[in-house]
C-alpha atoms as a PDB file:
ATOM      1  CA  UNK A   1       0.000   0.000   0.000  1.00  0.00           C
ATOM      2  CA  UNK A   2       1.641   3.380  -0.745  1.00  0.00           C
ATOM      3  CA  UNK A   3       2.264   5.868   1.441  1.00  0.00           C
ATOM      4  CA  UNK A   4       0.211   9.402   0.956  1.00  0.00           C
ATOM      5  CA  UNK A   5       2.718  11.780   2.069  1.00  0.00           C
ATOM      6  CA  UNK A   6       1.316  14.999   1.130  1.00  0.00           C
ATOM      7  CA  UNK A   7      -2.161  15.468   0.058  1.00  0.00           C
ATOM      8  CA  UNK A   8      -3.260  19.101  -1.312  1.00  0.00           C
ATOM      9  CA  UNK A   9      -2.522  21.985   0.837  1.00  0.00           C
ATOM     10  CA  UNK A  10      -2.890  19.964   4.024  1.00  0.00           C
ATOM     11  CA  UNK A  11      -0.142  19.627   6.932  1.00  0.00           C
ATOM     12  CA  UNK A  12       1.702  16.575   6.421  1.00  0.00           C
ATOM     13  CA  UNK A  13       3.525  14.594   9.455  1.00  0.00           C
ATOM     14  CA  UNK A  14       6.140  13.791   6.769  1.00  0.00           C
ATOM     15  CA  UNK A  15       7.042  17.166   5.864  1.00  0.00           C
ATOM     16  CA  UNK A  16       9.028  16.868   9.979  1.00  0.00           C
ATOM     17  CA  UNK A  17      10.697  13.908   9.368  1.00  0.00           C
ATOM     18  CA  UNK A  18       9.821  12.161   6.015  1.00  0.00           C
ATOM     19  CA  UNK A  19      12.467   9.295   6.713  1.00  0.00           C
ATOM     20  CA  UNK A  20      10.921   8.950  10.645  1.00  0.00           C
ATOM     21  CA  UNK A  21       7.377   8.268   9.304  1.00  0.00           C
ATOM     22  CA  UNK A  22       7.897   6.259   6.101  1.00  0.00           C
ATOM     23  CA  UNK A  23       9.476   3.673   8.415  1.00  0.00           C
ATOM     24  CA  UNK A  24       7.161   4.054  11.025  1.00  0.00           C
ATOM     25  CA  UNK A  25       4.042   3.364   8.695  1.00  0.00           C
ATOM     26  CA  UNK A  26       6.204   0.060   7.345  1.00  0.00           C
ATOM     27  CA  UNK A  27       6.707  -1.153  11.213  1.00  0.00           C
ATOM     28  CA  UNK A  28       2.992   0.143  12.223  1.00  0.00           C
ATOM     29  CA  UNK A  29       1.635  -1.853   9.154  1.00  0.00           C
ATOM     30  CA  UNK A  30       3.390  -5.432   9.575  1.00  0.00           C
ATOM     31  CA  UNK A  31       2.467  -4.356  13.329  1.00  0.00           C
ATOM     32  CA  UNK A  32      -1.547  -3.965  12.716  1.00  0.00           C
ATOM     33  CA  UNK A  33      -1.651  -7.335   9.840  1.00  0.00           C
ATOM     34  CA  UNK A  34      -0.130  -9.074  12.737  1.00  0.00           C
ATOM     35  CA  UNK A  35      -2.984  -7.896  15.109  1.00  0.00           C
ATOM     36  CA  UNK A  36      -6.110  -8.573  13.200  1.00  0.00           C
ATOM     37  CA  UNK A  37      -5.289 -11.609  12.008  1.00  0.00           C
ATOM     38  CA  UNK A  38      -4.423 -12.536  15.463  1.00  0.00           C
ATOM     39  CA  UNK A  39      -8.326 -11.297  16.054  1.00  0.00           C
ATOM     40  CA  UNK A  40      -9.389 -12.393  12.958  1.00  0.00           C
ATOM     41  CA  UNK A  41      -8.592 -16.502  14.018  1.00  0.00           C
ATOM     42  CA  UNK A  42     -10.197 -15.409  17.224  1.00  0.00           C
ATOM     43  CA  UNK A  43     -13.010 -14.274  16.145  1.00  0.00           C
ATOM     44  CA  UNK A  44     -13.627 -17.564  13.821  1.00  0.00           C
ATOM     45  CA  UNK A  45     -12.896 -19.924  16.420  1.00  0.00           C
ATOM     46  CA  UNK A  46     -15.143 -17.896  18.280  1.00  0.00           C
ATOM     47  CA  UNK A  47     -18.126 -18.010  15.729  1.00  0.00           C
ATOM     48  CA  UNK A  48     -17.012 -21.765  16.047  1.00  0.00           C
ATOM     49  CA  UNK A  49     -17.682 -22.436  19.675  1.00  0.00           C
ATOM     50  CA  UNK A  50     -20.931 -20.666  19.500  1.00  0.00           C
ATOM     51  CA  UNK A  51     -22.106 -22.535  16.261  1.00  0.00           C
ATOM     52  CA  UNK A  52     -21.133 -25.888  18.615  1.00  0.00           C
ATOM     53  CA  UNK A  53     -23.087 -24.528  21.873  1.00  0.00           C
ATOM     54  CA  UNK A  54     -26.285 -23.621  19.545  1.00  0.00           C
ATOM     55  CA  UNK A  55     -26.309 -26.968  18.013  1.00  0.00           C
ATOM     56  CA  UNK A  56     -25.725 -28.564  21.924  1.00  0.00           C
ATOM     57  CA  UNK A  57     -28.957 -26.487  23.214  1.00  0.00           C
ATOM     58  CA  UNK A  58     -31.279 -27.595  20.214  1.00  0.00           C
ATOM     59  CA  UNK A  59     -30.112 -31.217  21.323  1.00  0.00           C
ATOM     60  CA  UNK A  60     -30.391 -30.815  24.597  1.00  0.00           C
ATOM     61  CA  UNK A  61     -34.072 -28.904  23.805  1.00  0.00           C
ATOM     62  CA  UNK A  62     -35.201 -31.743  21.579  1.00  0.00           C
ATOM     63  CA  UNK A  63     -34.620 -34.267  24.930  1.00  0.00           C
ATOM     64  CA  UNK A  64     -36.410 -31.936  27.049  1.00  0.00           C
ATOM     65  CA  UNK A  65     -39.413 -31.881  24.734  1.00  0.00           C
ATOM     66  CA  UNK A  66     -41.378 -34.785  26.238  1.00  0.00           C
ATOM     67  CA  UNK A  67     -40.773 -33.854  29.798  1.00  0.00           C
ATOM     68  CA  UNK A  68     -43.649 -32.238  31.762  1.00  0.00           C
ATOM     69  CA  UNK A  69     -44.635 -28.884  31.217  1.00  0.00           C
ATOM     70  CA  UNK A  70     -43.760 -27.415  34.753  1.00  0.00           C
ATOM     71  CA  UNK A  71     -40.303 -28.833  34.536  1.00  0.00           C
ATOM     72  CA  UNK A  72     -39.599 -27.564  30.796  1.00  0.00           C
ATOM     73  CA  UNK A  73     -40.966 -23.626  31.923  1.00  0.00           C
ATOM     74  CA  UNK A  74     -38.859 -24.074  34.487  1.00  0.00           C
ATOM     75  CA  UNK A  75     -35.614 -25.396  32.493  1.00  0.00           C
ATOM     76  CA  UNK A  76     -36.951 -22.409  29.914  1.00  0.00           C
ATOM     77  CA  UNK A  77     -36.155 -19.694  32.520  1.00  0.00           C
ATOM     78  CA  UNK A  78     -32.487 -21.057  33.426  1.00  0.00           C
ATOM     79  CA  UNK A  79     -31.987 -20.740  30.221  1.00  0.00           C
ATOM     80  CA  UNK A  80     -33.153 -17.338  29.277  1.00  0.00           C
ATOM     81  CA  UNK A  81     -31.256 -16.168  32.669  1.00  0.00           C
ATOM     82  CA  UNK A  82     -28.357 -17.667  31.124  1.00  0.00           C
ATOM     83  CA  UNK A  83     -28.560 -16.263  28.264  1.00  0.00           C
ATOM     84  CA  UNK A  84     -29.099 -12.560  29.858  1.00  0.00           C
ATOM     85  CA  UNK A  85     -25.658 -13.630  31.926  1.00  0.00           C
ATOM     86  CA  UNK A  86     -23.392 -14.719  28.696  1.00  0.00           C
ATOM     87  CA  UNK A  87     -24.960 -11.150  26.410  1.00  0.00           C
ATOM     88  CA  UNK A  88     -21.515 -10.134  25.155  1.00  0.00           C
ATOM     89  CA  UNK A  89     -20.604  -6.666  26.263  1.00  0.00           C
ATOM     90  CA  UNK A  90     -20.621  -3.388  24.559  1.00  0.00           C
ATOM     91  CA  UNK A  91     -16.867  -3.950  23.532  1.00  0.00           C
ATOM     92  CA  UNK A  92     -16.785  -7.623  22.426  1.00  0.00           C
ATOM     93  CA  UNK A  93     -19.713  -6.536  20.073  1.00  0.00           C
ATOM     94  CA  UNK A  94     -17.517  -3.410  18.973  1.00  0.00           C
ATOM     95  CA  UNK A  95     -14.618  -3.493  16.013  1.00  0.00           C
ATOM     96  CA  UNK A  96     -13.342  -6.953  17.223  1.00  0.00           C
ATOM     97  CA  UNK A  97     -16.541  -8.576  16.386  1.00  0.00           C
ATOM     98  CA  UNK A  98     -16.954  -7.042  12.871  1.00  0.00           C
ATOM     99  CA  UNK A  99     -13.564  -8.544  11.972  1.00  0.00           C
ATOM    100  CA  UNK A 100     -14.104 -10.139   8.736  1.00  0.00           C
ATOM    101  CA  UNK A 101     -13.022 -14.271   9.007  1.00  0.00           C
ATOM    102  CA  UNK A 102     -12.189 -14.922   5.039  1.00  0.00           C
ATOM    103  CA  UNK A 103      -9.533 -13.768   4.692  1.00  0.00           C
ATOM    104  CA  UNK A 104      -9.902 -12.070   1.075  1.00  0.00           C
ATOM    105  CA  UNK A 105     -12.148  -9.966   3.273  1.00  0.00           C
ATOM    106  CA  UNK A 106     -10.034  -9.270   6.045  1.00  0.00           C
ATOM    107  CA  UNK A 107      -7.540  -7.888   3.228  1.00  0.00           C
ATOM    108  CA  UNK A 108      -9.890  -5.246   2.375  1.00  0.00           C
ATOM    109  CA  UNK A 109     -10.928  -4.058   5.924  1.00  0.00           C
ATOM    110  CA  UNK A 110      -7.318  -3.785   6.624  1.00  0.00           C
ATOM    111  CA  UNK A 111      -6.436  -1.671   3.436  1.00  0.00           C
ATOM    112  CA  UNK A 112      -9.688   0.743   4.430  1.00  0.00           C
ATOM    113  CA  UNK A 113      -7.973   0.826   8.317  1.00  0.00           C
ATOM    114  CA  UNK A 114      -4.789   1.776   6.782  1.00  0.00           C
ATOM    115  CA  UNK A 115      -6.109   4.435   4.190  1.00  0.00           C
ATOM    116  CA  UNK A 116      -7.846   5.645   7.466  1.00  0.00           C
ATOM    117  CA  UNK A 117      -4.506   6.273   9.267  1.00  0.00           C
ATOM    118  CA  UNK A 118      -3.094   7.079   5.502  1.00  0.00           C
ATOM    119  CA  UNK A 119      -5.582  10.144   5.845  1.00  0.00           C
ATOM    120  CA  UNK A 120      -4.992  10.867   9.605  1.00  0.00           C
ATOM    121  CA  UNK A 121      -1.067  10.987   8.977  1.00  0.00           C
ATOM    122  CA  UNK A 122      -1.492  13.339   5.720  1.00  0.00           C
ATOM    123  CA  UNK A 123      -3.254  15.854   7.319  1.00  0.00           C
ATOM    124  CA  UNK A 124      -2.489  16.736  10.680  1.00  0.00           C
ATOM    125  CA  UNK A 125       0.897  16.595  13.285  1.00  0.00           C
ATOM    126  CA  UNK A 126       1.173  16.322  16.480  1.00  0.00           C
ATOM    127  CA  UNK A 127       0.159  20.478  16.993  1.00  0.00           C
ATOM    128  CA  UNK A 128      -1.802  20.808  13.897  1.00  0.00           C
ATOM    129  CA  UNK A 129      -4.303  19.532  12.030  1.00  0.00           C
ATOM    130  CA  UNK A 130      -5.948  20.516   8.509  1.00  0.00           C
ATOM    131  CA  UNK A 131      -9.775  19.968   7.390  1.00  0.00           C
ATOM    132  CA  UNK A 132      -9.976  17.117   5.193  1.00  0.00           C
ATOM    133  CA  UNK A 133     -12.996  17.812   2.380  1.00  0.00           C
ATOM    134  CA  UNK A 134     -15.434  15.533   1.968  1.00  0.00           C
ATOM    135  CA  UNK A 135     -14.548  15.378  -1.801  1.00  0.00           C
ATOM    136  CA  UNK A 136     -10.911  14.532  -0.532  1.00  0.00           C
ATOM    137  CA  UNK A 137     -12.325  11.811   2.163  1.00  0.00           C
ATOM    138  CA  UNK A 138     -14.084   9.810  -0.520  1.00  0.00           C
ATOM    139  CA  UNK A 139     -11.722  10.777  -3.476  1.00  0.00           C
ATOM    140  CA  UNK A 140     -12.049   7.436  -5.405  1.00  0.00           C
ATOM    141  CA  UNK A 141      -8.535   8.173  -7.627  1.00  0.00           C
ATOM    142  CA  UNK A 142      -6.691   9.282  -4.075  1.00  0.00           C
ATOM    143  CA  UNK A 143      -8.223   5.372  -2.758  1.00  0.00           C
ATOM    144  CA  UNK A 144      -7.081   3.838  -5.704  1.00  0.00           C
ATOM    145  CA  UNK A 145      -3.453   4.981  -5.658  1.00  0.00           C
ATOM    146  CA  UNK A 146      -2.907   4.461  -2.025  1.00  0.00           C
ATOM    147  CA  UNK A 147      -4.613   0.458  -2.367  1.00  0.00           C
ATOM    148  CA  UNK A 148      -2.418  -0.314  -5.547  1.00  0.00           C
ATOM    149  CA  UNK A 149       0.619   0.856  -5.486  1.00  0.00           C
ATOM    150  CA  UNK A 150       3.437  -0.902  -3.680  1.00  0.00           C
ATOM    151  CA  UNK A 151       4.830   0.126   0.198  1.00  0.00           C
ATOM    152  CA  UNK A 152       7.654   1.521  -1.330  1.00  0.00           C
ATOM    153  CA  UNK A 153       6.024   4.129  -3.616  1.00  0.00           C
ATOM    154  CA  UNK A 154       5.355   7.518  -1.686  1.00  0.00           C
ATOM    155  CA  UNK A 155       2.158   9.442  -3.190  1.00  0.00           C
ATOM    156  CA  UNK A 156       1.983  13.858  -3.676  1.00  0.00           C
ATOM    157  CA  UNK A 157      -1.491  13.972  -4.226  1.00  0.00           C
ATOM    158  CA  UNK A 158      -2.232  17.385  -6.181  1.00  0.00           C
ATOM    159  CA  UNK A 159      -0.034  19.060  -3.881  1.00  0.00           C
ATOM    160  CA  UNK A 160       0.135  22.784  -3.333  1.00  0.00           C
ATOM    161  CA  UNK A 161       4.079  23.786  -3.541  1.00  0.00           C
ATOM    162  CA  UNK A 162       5.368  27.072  -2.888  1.00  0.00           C
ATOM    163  CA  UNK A 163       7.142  28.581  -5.779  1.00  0.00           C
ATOM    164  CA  UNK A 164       8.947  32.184  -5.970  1.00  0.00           C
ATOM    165  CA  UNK A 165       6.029  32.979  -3.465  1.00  0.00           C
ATOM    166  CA  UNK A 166       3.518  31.566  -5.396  1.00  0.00           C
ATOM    167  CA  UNK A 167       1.082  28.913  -4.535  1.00  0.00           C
ATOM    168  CA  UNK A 168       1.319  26.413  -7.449  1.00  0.00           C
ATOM    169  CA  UNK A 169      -1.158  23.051  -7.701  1.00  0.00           C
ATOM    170  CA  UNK A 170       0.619  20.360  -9.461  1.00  0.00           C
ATOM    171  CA  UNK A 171      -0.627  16.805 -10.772  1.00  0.00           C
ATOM    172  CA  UNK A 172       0.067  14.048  -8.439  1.00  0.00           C
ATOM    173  CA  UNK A 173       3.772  12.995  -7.953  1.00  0.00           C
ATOM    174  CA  UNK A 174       4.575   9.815  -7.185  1.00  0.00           C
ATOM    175  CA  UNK A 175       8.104   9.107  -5.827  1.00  0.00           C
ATOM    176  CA  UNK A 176       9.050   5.588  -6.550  1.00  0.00           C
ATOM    177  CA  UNK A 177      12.457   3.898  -5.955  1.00  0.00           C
ATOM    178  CA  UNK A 178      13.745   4.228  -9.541  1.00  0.00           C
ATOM    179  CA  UNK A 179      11.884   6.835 -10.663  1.00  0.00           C
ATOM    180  CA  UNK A 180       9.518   9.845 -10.305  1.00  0.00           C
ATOM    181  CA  UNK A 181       6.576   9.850 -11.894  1.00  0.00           C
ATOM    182  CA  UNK A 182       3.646  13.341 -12.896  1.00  0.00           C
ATOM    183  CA  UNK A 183       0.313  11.283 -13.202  1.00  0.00           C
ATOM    184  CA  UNK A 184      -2.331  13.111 -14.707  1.00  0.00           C
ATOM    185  CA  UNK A 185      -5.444  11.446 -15.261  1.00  0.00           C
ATOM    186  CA  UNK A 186      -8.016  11.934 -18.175  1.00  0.00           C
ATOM    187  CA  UNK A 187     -11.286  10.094 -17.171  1.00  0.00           C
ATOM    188  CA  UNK A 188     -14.809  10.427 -18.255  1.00  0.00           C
ATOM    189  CA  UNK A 189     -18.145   8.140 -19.443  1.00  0.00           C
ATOM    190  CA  UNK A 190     -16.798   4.972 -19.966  1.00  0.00           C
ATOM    191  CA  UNK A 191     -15.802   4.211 -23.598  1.00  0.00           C
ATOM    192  CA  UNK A 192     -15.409   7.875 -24.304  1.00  0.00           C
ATOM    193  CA  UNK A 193     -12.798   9.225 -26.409  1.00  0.00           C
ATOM    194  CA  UNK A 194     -10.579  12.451 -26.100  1.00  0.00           C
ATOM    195  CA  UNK A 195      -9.503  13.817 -29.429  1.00  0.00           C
ATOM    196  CA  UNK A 196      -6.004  15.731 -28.585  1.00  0.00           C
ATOM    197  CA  UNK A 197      -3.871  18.213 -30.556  1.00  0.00           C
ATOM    198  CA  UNK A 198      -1.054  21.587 -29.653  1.00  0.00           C
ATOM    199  CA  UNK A 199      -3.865  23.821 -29.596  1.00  0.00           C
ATOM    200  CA  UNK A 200      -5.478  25.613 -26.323  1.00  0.00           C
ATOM    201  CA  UNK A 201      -8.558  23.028 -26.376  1.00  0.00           C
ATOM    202  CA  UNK A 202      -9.421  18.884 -26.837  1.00  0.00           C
ATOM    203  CA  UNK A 203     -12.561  17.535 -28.041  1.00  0.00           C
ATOM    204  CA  UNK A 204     -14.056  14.957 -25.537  1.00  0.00           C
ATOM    205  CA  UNK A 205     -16.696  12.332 -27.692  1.00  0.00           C
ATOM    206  CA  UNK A 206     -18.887  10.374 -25.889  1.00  0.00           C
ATOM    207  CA  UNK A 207     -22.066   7.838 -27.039  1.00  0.00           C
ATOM    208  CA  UNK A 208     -25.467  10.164 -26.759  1.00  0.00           C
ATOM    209  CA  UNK A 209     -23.418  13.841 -25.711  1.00  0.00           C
ATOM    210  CA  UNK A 210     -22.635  16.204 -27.329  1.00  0.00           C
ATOM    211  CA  UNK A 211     -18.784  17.505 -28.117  1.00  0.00           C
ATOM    212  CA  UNK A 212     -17.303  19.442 -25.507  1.00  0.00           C
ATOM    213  CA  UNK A 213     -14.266  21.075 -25.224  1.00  0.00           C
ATOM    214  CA  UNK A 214     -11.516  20.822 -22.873  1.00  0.00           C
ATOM    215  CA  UNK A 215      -8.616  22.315 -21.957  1.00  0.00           C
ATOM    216  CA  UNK A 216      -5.197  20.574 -22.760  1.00  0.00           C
ATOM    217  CA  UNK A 217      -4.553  18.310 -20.183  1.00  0.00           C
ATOM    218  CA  UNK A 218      -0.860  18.218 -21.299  1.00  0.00           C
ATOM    219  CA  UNK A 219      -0.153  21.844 -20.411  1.00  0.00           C
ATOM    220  CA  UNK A 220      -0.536  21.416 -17.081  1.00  0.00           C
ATOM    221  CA  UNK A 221       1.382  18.294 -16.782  1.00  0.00           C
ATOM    222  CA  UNK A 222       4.179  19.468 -18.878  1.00  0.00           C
ATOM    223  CA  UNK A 223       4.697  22.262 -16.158  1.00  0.00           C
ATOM    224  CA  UNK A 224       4.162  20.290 -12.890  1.00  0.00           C
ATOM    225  CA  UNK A 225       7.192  17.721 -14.591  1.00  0.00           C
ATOM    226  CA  UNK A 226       9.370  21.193 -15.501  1.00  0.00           C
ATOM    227  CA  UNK A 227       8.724  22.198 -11.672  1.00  0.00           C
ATOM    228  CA  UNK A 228       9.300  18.518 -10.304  1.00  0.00           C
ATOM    229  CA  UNK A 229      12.491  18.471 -12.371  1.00  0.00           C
ATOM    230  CA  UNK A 230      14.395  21.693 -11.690  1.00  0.00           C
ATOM    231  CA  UNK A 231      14.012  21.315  -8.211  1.00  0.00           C
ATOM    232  CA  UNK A 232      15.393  17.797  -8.030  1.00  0.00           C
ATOM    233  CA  UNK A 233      18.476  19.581  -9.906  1.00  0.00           C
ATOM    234  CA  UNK A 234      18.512  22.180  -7.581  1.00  0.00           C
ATOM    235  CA  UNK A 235      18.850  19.333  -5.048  1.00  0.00           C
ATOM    236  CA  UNK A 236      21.266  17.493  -6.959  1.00  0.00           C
ATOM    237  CA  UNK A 237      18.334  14.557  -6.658  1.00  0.00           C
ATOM    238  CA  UNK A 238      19.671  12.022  -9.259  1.00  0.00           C
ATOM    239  CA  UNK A 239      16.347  10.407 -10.573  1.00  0.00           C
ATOM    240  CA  UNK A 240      14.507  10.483 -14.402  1.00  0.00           C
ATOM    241  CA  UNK A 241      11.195  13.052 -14.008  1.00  0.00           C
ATOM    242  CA  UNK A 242       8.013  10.963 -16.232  1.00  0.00           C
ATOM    243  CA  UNK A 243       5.201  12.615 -16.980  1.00  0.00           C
ATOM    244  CA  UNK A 244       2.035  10.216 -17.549  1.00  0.00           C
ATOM    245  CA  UNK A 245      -1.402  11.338 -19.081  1.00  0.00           C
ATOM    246  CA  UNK A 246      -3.561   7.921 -18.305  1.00  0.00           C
ATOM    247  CA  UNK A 247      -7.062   6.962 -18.467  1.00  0.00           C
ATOM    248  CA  UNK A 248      -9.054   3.589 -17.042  1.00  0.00           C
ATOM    249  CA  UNK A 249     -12.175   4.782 -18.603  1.00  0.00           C
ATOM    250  CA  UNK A 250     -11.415   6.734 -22.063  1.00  0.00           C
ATOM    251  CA  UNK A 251      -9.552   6.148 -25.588  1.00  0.00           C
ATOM    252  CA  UNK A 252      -7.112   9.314 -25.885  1.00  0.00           C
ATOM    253  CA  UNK A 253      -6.468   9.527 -29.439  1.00  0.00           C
ATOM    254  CA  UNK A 254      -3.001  12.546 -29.551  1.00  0.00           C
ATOM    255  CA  UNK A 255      -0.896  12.052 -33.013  1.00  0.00           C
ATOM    256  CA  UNK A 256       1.872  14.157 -31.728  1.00  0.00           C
ATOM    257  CA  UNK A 257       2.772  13.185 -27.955  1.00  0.00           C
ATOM    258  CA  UNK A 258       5.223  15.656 -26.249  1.00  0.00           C
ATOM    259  CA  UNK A 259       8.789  15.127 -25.648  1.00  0.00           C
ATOM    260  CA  UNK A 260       9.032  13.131 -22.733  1.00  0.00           C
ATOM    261  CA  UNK A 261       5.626  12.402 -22.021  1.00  0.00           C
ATOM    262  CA  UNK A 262       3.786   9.038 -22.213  1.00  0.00           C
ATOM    263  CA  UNK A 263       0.318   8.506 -22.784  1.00  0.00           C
ATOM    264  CA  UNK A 264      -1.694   5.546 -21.371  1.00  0.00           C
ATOM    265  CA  UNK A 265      -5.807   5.476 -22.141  1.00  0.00           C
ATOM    266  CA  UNK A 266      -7.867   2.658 -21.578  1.00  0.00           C
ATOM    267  CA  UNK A 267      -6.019  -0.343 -23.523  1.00  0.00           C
ATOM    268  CA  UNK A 268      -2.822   0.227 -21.427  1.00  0.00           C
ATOM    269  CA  UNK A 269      -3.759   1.448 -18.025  1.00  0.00           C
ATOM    270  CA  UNK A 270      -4.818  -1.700 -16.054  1.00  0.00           C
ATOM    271  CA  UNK A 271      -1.119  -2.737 -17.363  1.00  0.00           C
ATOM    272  CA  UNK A 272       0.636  -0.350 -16.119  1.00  0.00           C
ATOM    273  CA  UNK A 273      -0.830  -0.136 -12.818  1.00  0.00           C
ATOM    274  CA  UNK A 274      -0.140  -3.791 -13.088  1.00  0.00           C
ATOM    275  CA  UNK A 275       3.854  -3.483 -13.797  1.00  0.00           C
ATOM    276  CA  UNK A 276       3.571  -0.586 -11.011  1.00  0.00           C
ATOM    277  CA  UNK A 277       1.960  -3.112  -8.323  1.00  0.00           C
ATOM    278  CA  UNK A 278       5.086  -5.777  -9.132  1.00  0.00           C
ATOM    279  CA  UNK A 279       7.869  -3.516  -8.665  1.00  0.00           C
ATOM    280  CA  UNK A 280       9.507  -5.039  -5.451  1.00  0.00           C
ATOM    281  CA  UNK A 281      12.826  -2.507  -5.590  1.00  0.00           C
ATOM    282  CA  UNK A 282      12.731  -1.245  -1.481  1.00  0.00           C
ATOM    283  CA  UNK A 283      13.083   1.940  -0.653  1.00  0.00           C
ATOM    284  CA  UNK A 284      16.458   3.978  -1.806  1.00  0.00           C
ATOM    285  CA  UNK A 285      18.682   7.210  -0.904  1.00  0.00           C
ATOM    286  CA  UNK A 286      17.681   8.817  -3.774  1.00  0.00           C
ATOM    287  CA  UNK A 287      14.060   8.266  -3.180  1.00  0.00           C
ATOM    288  CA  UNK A 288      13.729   9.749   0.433  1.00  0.00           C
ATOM    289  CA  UNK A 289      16.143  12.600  -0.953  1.00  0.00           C
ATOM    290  CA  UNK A 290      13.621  13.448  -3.755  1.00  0.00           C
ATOM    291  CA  UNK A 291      10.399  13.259  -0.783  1.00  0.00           C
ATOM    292  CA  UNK A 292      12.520  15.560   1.686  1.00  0.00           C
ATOM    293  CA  UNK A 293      13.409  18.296  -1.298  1.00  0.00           C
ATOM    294  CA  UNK A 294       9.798  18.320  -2.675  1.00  0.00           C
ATOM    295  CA  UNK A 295       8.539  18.370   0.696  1.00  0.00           C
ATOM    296  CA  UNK A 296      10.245  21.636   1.782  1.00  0.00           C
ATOM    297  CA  UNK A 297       8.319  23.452  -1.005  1.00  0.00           C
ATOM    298  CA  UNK A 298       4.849  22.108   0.344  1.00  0.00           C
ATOM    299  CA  UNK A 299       1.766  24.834   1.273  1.00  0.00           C
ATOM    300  CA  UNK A 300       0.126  23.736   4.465  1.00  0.00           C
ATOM    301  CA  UNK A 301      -3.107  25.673   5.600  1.00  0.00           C
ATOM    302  CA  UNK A 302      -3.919  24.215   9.133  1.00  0.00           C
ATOM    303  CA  UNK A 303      -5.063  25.255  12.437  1.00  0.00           C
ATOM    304  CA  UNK A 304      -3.207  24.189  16.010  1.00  0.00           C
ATOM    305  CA  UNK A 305      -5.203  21.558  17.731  1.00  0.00           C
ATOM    306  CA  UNK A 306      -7.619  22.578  20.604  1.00  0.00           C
ATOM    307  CA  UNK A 307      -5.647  21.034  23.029  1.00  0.00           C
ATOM    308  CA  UNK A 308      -2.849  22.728  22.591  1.00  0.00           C
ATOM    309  CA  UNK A 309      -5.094  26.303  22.610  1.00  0.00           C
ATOM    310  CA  UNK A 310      -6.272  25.787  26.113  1.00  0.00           C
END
């Protein structure tokens, strides 16, 4: 699962100490897998021993039947008081008993527990603490990168650097081992296709719409990877700068690509991501010197925590 190390113009905990709280997340991760499925076997054998006592009190209930009817009322009530006296309490029927037991299952609630702490980690510090958007809470592209891309790929999601005093939004950045990547996406009705060119504007086609017009996507990312680039130089950061236009829902049809930019529409995308989820390379020097020199140009727009107000 990638780490989200800056997201927007929100205070980031990695901004401090980038190297600190990269390794922390790896330790805290192995740390919390450990945990639930340490709950998780609990919780089945659990389920288990409960299926087993059911099944003993229909038996035993079925034995009872013919017995006379003072005796069964009275067997009834013992067993009503017993089961007031074994009601689990309000924590065993809290987070431990919503564990999934399969254990593609239990995969997925521990991805949406980590994306939870992704969040809480990319948006606040120990002092301070930014409002995260709804838009950014349930941000289906944000949830997408953090779930697919390896531990070892660290995610700049849209982030708001501060250059020559101005406040400038980039694509997302993604910092991997080898290389850094400007991912722009391009998405719209599924099937859809963009029809690119050098000019100002694209023409987006879809089945039953009418053509619109859009701005060039590439402009944008051609400046986020000039940004990204010089100030990797300026840091004397020694990794190649890609920039990526991709779509998982549209054809983008552009005869003339830019100079070092790559293009990757529907037939590719699942692919890449693909090739992206089986890179295994750990964690380099390089890498945590490109985080800690982008980093230093992040925005933050935050307010200290209440606590530390009173």
């Amino acid at each position: 699962m990638a780490q989200m190390i800056k997201i927007q113009d929100y205070i980031s905990r990695y901004e401090q100490d980038p190297h600190h709280y990269i390794n922390q997340f790896i330790r805290l991760k192995n740390q919390r897998w450990d945990e639930l499925k340490k709950a998780s076997k609990e919780q089945a054998q659990k389920q288990l021993d409960q299926t087993l006592e059911q099944a003993e009190q229909k038996e035993e209930k079925r034995k009872k039947f013919s017995l006379k009817r003072k005796q069964k009322e009275a067997d009834m009530k013992k067993e009503r008081d017993l089961s007031l006296f074994n009601e689990p309490t309000d924590i065993e029927q809290g987070v431990f008993r919503n564990i999934p037991t399969d254990e593609t299952k239990l995969i997925h609630f521990f991805k949406d527990h980590l994306y939870d702490v992704q969040l809480k980690w990319a948006s606040s510090t120990i002092s301070h603490i930014s409002t995260v958007s709804h838009h950014i809470r349930y941000d289906e592209k944000l949830r997408m990168l953090a779930r697919q891309l390896p531990d070892s790929y660290f995610v700049m999601y849209k982030p708001v650097l501060l250059i020559q005093k101005a406040e400038m939004e980039l694509c997302s950045v993604i910092i991997t081992p080898l290389e850094v990547i400007c991912l722009s996406f391009l998405e719209a009705e599924p099937d859809s296709v963009f029809i690119g060119s050098k000019e100002r504007f694209w023409e987006k086609r879809a089945t039953g719409k009418a053509v619109q017009s859009i701005l060039n996507p590439c402009t944008s990312l051609l400046r986020s990877g000039t940004v990204v680039s010089k100030i990797l130089q300026q840091s004397g950061v020694e990794l190649p700068v890609k920039k990526i236009l991709i779509s998982r829902t549209s054809y983008i049809d552009l005869p003339e690509v830019p100079y070092g930019m790559e293009v990757v529409d529907k037939k590719k995308a699942e692919e890449w991501f693909k090739k992206q989820r089986k890179n295994t390379a750990p964690t380099k020097h390089q890498q945590f010197k490109a985080t800690k020199a982008l980093l230093a140009y992040g925005e933050s727009d935050s307010k200290r925590r209440q606590e530390w107000l009173d």
